[in-house]
Protein backbone atom coordinates (compact mmCIF):
# COMPACT_ATOMS: atom_id res chain seq x y z
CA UNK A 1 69.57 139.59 -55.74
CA UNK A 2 66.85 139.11 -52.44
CA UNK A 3 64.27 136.76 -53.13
CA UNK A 4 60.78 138.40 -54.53
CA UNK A 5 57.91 138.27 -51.68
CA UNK A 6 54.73 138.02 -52.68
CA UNK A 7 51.88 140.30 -51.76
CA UNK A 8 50.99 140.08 -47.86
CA UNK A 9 48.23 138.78 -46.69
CA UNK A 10 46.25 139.32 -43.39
CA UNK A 11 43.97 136.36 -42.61
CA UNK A 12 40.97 137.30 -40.31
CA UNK A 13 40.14 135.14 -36.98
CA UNK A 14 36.12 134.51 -36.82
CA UNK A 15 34.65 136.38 -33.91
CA UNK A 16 34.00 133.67 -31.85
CA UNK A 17 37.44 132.86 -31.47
CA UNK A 18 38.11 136.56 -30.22
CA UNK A 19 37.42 136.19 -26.78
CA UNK A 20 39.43 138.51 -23.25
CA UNK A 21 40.26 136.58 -20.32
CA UNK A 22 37.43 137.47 -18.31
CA UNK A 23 34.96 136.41 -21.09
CA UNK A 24 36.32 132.60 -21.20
CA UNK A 25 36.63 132.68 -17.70
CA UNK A 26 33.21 134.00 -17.34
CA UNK A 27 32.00 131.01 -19.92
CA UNK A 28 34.08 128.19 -18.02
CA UNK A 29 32.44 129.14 -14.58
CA UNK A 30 28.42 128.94 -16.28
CA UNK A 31 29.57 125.66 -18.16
CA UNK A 32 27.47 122.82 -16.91
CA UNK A 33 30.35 120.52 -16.34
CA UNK A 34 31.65 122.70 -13.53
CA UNK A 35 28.87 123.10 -12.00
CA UNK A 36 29.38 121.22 -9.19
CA UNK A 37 32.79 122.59 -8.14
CA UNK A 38 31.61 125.51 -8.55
CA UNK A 39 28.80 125.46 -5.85
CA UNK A 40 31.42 123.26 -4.00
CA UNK A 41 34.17 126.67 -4.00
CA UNK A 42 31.02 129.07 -2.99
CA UNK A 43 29.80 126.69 -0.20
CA UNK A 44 33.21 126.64 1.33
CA UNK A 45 33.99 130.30 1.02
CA UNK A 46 30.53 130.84 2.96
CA UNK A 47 31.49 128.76 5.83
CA UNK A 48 34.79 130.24 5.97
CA UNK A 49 32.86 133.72 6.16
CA UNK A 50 30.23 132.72 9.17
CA UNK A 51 32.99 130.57 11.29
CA UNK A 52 35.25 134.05 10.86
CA UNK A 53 32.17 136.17 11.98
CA UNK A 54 30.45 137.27 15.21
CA UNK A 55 27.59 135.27 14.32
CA UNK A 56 30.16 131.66 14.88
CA UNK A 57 29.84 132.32 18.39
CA UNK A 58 26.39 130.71 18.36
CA UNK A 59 28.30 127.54 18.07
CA UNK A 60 30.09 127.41 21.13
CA UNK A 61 28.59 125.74 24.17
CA UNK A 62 27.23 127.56 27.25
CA UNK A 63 28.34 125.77 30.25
C-alpha cells in the first residue's frame, strides 16, 4: 500500500523577493556602491564615441 501524502501546500514568496532581470539590474546600476564604476563605464564609452567620430579630427595636428 503507497504511503498517504498529506494535503499540499503552496507557500507564497513576499513581493519584494519577486523581482525580472531588468528590475535587479536596474537596482544594482542606481546602488550607491557602484556608483563610481558606473560613471567610470559611461566616461569610457563617451570617449570611445568622440575618438570614432568626425569631430576626433580636431585632435590631430596641422602642420
Amino acid at each position: 500500500m503507497p504511503a498517504k501524502r498529506g494535503p499540499i501546500r503552496h507557500v507564497s514568496v513576499p513581493a519584494a523577493q519577486q523581482r525580472g532581470y531588468i528590475s535587479s539590474a536596474y537596482q544594482a546600476l542606481k546602488s550607491p556602491e557602484n556608483a563610481s564604476i558606473v560613471k567610470s563605464i559611461a566616461m569610457f564609452g563617451a570617449a570611445v564615441a568622440f575618438l570614432h567620430s568626425s569631430w576626433a579630427e580636431i585632435l590631430v595636428p596641422q602642420f
